[in-house]
Protein backbone atom coordinates (compact mmCIF):
# COMPACT_ATOMS: atom_id res chain seq x y z
CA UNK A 1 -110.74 -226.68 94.87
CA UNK A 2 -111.08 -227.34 98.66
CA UNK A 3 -107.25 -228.28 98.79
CA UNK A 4 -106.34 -225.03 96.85
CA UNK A 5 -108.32 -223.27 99.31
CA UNK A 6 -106.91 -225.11 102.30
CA UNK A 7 -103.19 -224.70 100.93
CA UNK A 8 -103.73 -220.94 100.51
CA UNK A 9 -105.26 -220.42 104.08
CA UNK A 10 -102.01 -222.03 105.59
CA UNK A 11 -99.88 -219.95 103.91
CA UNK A 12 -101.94 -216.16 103.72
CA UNK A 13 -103.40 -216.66 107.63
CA UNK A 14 -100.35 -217.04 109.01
CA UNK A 15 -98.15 -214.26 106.37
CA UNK A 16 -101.36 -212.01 107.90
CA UNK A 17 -100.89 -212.54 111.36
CA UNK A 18 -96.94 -212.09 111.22
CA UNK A 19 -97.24 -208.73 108.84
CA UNK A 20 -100.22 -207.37 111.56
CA UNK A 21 -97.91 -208.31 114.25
CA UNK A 22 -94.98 -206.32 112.76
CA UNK A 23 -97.25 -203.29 111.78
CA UNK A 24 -98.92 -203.25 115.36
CA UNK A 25 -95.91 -203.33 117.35
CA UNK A 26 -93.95 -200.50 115.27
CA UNK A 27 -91.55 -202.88 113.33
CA UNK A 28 -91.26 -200.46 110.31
CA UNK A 29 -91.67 -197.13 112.79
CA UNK A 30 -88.79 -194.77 111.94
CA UNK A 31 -87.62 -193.14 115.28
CA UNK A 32 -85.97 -189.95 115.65
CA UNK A 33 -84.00 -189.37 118.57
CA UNK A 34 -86.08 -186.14 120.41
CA UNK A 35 -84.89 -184.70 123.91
CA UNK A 36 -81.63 -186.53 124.61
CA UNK A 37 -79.19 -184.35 124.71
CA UNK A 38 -80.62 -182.33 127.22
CA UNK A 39 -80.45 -185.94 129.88
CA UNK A 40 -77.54 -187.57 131.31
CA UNK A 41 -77.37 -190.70 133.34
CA UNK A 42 -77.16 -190.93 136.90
CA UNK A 43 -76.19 -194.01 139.03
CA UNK A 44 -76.32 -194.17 142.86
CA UNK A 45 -73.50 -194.88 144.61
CA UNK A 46 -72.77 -197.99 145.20
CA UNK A 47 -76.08 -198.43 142.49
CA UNK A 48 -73.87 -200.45 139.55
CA UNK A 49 -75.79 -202.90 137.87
CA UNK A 50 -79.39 -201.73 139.42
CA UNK A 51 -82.02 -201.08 137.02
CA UNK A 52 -85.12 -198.85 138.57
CA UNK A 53 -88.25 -200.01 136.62
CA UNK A 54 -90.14 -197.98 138.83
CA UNK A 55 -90.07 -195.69 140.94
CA UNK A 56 -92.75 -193.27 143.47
CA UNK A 57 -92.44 -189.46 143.78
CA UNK A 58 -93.36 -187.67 146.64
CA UNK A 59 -94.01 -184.65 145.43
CA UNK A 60 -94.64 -182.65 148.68
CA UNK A 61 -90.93 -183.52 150.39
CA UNK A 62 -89.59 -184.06 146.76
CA UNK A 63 -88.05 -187.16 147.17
CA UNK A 64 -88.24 -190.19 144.61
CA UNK A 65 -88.36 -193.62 146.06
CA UNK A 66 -86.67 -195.90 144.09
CA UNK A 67 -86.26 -199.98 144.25
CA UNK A 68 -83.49 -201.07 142.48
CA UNK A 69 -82.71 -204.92 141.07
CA UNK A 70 -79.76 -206.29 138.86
CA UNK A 71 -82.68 -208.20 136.25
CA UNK A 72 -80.76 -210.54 134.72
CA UNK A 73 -82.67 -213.28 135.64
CA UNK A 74 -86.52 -211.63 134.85
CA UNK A 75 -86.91 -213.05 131.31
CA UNK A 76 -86.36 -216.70 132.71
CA UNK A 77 -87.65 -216.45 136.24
CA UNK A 78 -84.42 -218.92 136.38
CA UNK A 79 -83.30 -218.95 140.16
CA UNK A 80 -79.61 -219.68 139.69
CA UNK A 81 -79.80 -216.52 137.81
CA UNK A 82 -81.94 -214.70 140.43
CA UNK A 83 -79.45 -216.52 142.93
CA UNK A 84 -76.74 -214.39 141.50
CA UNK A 85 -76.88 -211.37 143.21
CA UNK A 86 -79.97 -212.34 145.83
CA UNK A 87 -81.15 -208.67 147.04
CA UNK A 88 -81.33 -205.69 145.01
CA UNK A 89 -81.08 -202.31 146.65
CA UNK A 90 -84.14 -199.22 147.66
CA UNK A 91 -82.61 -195.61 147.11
CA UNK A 92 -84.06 -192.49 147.81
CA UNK A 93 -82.97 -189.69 145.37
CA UNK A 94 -83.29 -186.13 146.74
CA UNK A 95 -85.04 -184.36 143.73
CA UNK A 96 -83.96 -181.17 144.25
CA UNK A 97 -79.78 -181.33 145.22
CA UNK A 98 -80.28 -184.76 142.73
CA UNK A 99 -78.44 -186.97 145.22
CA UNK A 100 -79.07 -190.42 146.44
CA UNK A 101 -79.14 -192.39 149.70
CA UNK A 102 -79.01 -196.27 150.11
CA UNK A 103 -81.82 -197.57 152.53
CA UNK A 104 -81.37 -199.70 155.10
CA UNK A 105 -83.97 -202.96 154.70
CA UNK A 106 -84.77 -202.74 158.66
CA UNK A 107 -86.61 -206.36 159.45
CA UNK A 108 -86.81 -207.40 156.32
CA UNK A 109 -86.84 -211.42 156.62
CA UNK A 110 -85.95 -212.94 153.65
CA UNK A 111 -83.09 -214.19 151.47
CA UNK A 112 -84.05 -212.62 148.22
CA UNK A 113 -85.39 -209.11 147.41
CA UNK A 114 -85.70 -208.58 143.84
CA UNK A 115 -88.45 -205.36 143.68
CA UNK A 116 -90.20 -204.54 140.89
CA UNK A 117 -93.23 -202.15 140.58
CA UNK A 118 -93.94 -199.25 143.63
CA UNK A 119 -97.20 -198.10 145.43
CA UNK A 120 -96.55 -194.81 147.56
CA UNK A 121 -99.42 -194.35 150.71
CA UNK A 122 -98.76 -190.83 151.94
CA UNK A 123 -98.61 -190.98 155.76
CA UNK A 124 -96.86 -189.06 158.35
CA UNK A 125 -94.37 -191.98 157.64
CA UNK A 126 -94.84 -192.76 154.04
CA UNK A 127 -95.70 -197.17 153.35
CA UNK A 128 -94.18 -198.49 150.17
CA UNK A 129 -95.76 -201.29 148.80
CA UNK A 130 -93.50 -202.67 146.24
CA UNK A 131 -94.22 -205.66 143.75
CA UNK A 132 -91.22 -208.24 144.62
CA UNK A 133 -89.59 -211.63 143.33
CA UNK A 134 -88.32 -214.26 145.91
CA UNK A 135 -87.48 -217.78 146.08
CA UNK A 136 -90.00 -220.07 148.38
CA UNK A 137 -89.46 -223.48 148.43
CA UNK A 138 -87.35 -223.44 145.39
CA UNK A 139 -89.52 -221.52 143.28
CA UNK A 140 -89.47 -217.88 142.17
CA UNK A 141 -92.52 -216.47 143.59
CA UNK A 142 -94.27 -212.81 143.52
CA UNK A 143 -95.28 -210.94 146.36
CA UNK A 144 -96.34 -207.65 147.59
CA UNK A 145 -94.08 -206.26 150.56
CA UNK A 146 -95.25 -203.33 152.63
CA UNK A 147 -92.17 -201.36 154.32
CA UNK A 148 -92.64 -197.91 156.29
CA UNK A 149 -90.33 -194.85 156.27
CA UNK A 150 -88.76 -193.50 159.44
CA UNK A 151 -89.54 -190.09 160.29
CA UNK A 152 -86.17 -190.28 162.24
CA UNK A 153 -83.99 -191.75 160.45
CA UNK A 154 -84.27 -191.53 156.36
CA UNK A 155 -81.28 -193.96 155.73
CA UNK A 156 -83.80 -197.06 156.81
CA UNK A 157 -86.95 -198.52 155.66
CA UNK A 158 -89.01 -200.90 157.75
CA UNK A 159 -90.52 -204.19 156.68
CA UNK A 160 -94.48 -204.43 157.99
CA UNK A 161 -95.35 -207.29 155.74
CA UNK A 162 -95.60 -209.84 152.91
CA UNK A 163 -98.65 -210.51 151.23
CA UNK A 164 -98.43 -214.46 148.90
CA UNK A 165 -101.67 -214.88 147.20
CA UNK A 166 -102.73 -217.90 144.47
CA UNK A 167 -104.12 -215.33 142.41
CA UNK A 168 -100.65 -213.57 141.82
CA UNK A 169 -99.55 -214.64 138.84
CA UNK A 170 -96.80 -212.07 137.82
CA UNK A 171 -97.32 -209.02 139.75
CA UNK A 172 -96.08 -205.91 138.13
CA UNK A 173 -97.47 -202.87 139.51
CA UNK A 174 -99.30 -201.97 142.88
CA UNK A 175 -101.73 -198.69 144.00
CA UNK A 176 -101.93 -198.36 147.66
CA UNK A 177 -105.90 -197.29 148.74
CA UNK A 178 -105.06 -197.34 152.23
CA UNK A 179 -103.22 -199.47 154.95
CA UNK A 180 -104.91 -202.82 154.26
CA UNK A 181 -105.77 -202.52 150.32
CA UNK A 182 -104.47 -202.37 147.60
CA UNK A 183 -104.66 -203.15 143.53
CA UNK A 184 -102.33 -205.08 141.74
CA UNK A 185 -101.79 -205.82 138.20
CA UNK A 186 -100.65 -209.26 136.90
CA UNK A 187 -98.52 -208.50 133.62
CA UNK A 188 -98.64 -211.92 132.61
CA UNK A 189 -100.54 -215.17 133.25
CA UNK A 190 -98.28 -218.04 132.02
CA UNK A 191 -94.84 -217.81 133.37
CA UNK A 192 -91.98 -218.23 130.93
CA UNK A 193 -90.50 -220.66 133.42
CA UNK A 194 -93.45 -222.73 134.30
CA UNK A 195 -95.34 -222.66 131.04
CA UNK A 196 -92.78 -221.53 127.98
CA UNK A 197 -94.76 -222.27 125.21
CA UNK A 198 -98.35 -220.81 126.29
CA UNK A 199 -95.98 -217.77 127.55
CA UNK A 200 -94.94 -217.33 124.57
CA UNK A 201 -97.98 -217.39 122.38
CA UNK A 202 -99.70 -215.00 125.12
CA UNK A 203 -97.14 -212.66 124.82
CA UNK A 204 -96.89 -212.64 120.33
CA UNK A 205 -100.39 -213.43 120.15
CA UNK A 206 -101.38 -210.62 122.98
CA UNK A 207 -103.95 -212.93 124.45
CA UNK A 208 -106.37 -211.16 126.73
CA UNK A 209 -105.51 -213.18 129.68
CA UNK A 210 -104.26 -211.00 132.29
CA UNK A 211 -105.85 -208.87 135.15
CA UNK A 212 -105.95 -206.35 138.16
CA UNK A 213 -106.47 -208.18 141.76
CA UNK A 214 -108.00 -206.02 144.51
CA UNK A 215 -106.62 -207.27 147.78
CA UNK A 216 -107.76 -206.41 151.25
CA UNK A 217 -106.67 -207.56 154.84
CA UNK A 218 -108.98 -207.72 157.94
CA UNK A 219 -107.79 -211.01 159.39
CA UNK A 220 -105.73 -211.98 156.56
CA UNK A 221 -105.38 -210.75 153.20
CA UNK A 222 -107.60 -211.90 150.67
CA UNK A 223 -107.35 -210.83 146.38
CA UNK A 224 -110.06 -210.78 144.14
CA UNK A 225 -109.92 -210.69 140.81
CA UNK A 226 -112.01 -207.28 140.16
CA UNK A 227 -111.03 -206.38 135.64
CA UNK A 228 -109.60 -209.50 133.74
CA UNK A 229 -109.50 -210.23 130.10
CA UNK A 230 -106.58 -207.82 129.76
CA UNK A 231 -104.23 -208.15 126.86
CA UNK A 232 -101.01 -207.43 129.27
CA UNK A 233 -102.12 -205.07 132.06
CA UNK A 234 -99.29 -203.35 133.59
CA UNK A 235 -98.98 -199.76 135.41
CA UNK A 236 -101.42 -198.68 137.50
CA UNK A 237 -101.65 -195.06 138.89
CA UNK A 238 -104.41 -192.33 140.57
CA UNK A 239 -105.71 -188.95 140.21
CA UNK A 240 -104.51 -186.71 143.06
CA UNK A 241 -108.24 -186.68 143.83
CA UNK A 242 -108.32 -190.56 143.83
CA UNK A 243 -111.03 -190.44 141.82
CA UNK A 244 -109.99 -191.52 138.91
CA UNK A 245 -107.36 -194.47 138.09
CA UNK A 246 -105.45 -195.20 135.74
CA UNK A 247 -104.69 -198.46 134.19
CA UNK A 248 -102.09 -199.39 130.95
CA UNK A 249 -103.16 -202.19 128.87
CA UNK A 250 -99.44 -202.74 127.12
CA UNK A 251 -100.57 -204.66 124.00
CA UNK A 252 -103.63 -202.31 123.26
CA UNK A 253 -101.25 -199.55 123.48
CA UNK A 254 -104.18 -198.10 125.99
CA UNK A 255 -104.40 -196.33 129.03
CA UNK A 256 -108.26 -197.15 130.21
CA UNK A 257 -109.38 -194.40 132.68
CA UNK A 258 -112.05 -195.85 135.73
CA UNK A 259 -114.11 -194.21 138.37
CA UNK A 260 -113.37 -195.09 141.86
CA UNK A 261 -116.25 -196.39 143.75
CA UNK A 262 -114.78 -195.44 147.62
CA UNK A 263 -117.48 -197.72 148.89
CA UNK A 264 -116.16 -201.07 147.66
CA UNK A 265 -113.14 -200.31 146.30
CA UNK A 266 -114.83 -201.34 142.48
CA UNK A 267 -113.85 -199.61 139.26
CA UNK A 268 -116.15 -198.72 136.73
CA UNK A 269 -114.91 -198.63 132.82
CA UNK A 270 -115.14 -194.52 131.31
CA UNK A 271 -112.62 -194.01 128.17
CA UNK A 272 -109.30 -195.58 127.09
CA UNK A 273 -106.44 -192.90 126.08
CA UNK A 274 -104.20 -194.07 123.07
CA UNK A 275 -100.31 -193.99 122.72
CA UNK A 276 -98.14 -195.33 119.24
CA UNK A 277 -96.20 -197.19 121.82
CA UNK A 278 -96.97 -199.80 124.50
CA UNK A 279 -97.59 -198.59 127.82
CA UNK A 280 -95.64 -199.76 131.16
CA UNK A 281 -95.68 -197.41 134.12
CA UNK A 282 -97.63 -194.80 134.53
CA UNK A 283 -97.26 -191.75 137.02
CA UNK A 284 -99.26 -188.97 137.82
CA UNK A 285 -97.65 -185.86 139.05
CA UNK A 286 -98.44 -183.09 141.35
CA UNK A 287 -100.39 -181.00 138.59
CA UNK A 288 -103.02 -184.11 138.00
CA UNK A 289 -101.26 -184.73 134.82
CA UNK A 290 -100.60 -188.26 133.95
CA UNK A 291 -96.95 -189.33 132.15
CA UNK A 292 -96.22 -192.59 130.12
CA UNK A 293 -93.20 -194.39 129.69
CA UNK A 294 -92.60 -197.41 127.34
CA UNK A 295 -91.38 -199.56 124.26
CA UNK A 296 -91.49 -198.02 120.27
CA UNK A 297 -90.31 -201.36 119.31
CA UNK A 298 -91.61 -204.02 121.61
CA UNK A 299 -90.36 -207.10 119.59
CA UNK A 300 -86.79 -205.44 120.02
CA UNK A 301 -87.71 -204.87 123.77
CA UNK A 302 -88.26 -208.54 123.65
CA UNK A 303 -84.42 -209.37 122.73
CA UNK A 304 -83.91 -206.30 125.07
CA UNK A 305 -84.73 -208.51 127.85
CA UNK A 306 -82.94 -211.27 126.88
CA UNK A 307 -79.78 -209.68 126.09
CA UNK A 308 -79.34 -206.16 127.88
CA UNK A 309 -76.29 -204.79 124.92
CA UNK A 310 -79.54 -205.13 122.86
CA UNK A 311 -80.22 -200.75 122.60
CA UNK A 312 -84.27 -200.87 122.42
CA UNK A 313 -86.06 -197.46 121.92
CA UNK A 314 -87.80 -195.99 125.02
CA UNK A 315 -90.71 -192.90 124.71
CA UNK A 316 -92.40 -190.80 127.25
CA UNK A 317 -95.17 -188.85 126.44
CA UNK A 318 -97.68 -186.74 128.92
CA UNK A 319 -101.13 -186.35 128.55
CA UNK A 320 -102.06 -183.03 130.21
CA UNK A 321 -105.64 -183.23 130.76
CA UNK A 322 -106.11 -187.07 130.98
CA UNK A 323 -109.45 -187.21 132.09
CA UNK A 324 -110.94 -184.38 129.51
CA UNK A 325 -108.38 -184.32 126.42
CA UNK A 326 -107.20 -187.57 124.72
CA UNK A 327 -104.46 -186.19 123.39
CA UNK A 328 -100.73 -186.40 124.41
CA UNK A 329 -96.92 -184.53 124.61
CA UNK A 330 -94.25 -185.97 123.58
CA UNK A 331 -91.42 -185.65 126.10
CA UNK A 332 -88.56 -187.51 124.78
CA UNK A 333 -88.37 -190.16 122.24
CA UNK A 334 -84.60 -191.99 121.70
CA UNK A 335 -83.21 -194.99 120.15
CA UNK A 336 -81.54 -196.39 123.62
CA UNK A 337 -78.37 -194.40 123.34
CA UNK A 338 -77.96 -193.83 126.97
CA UNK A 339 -80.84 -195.89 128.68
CA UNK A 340 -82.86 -198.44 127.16
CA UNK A 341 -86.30 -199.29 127.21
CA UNK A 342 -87.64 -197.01 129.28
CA UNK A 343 -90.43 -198.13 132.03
CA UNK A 344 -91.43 -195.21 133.81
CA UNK A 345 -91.03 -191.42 133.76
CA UNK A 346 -92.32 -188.77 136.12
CA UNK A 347 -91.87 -185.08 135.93
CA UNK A 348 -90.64 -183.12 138.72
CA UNK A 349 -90.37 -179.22 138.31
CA UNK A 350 -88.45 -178.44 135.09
CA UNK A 351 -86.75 -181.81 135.34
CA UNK A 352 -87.69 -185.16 133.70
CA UNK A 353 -86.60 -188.62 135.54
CA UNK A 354 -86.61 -192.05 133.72
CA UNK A 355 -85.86 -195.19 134.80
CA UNK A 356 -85.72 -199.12 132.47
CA UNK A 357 -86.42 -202.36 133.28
CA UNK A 358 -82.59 -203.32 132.66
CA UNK A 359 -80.14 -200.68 132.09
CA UNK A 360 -78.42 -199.47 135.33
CA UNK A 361 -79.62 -195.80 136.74
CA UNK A 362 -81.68 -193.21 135.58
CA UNK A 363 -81.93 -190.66 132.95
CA UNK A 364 -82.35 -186.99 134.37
CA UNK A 365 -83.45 -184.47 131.91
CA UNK A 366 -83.51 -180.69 132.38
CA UNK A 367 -85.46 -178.09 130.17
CA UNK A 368 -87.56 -180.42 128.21
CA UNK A 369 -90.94 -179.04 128.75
């Protein structure tokens, strides 16, 4: 009787685990192709092969800051790969004529720039803080680098700094509070290339293990671990107000909403916001409404990763009152015709921009909304 029972657990706890894993992450979701023909793709000049995961809007000069990296080394951290083409590229995109300009990386010291999430600090000269990939000693390493924009001259950006910190594990997204802080998210806590197998059971078995850092310079800059016990956090994002941020917790297909506590730089847990999709970046735009990009099909976005001809679904959605309604707008919804799995979105005006984590350039949509 006790073998029967033992015999039955192997086989039903595991058949459970892989049909809740399949229902969770949409396996069996039927997606129909919503807003698409109303977006074409745009690609910078001289932009071939860069991918904009992110990007930061200022809404006031209407300009979208956008770092750009050729990713096919992310799902490896491999640095041959990441050796391959050694710097991606930072474009600024004019939102209203829709036309791009290269920047200049003025003083920036190092061999490898692979950028990956971006913080915008409004200042008479904007500061970017930008999550970032570069080889020390060897080894792929994340960062945070600060640049400054030139009141004088927009073709150039200026390097300020480069924060390394223990606690950085795989930093994915950054929110600017001022010159010297900052939060950052860590998407994952094993590292595919350091620890393959625990990577890989965090990632299918959505293990709670990740977190958001606060950092803070007086001397020197210093992280603190400040929410863990997050089951992938990812995009991070503020009320205009800065009252309120905004968090994504990818494998609860959550956005949790905090207080800001100005006086220590603390968050304080009020409501989570739901999607059918799991979360990556999240913007907020200049009415205080809060837009979500991500991945219908994770477990495709998965092989997405891994091989880029692999078309994985992407979805945007909008919540309009994100603080006092739960509920959200679809904004476009495809099957990765044009641009696959899509990372962030942001609304500007009448027009919708989306950027992915692999496939080159952006998707600009008019009229959707």
């Amino acid at each position: 009787m006790i073998k029967s029972v033992l015999v039955w657990s192997c086989v039903v706890l595991p058949l459970a685990f892989i049909v809740k894993l399949l229902l969770d992450t949409g396996t069996f979701r039927h997606i129909e192709t919503k807003g698409l023909t109303q977006c074409q793709l745009m690609v910078p000049p001289n932009g071939e092969g860069q991918a904009f995961e992110d990007f930061a809007i200022d809404y006031e000069k209407g300009v979208a800051y956008m770092p750009g990296d050729n990713r096919v080394w992310w799902h490896t951290l491999n640095i041959s790969l990441a050796s391959q083409s050694k710097r991606g590229k930072m474009f600024r995109l004019d939102l209203e004529s829709e036309t791009f300009s290269q920047y200049e990386l003025v003083n920036y010291p190092y061999e490898h720039f692979h950028p990956l999430g971006i913080g915008l600090l409004k200042r008479q000269n904007n500061q970017l803080f930008l999550t970032n990939y570069r080889v020390v000693d060897g080894e792929v390493v994340g960062t945070v680098e600060i640049f400054k924009t030139s009141a004088s001259n927009e073709k150039q950006v200026k390097w300020i700094d480069s924060v390394v910190h223990p606690l950085f594990t795989m930093p994915d997204d950054v929110l600017p509070i001022d010159e010297n802080t900052f939060y950052v998210s860590n998407v994952y806590h094993y590292r595919a290339d350091k620890s393959p197998y625990l990577h890989l059971f965090e990632t299918l078995g959505r293990r709670p293990w990740t977190d958001v850092l606060l950092c803070s310079k007086t001397n020197e800059w210093q992280c603190k671990i400040i929410i863990d016990s997050m089951a992938t956090s990812n995009g991070i994002a503020a009320s205009l107000d800065f009252q309120t941020v905004f968090i994504a917790f990818t494998a609860d297909k959550s956005i949790r909403v905090y207080k800001y506590n100005s006086e220590n730089n603390l968050l304080t847990y009020t409501q989570s916001l739901y999607v059918e999709f799991f979360p990556d970046n999240l913007i907020v735009n200049d009415k205080d409404e809060l837009i979500v990009a991500g991945h219908p099909k994770p477990l495709v976005f998965v092989q997405h990763e891994k091989d880029h001809h692999v078309r994985s679904p992407s979805e945007i959605v909008i919540f309009r009152n994100p603080t006092s309604n739960s509920t959200c707008e679809s904004l476009l919804l495809t099957n990765g015709e044009i641009l696959s799995a899509s990372t962030v979105g942001a609304t500007y005006k009448h027009k919708l921009l989306v950027g992915a984590l692999c496939d080159h350039g952006i998707l600009m949509c008019h009229d959707l909304f």
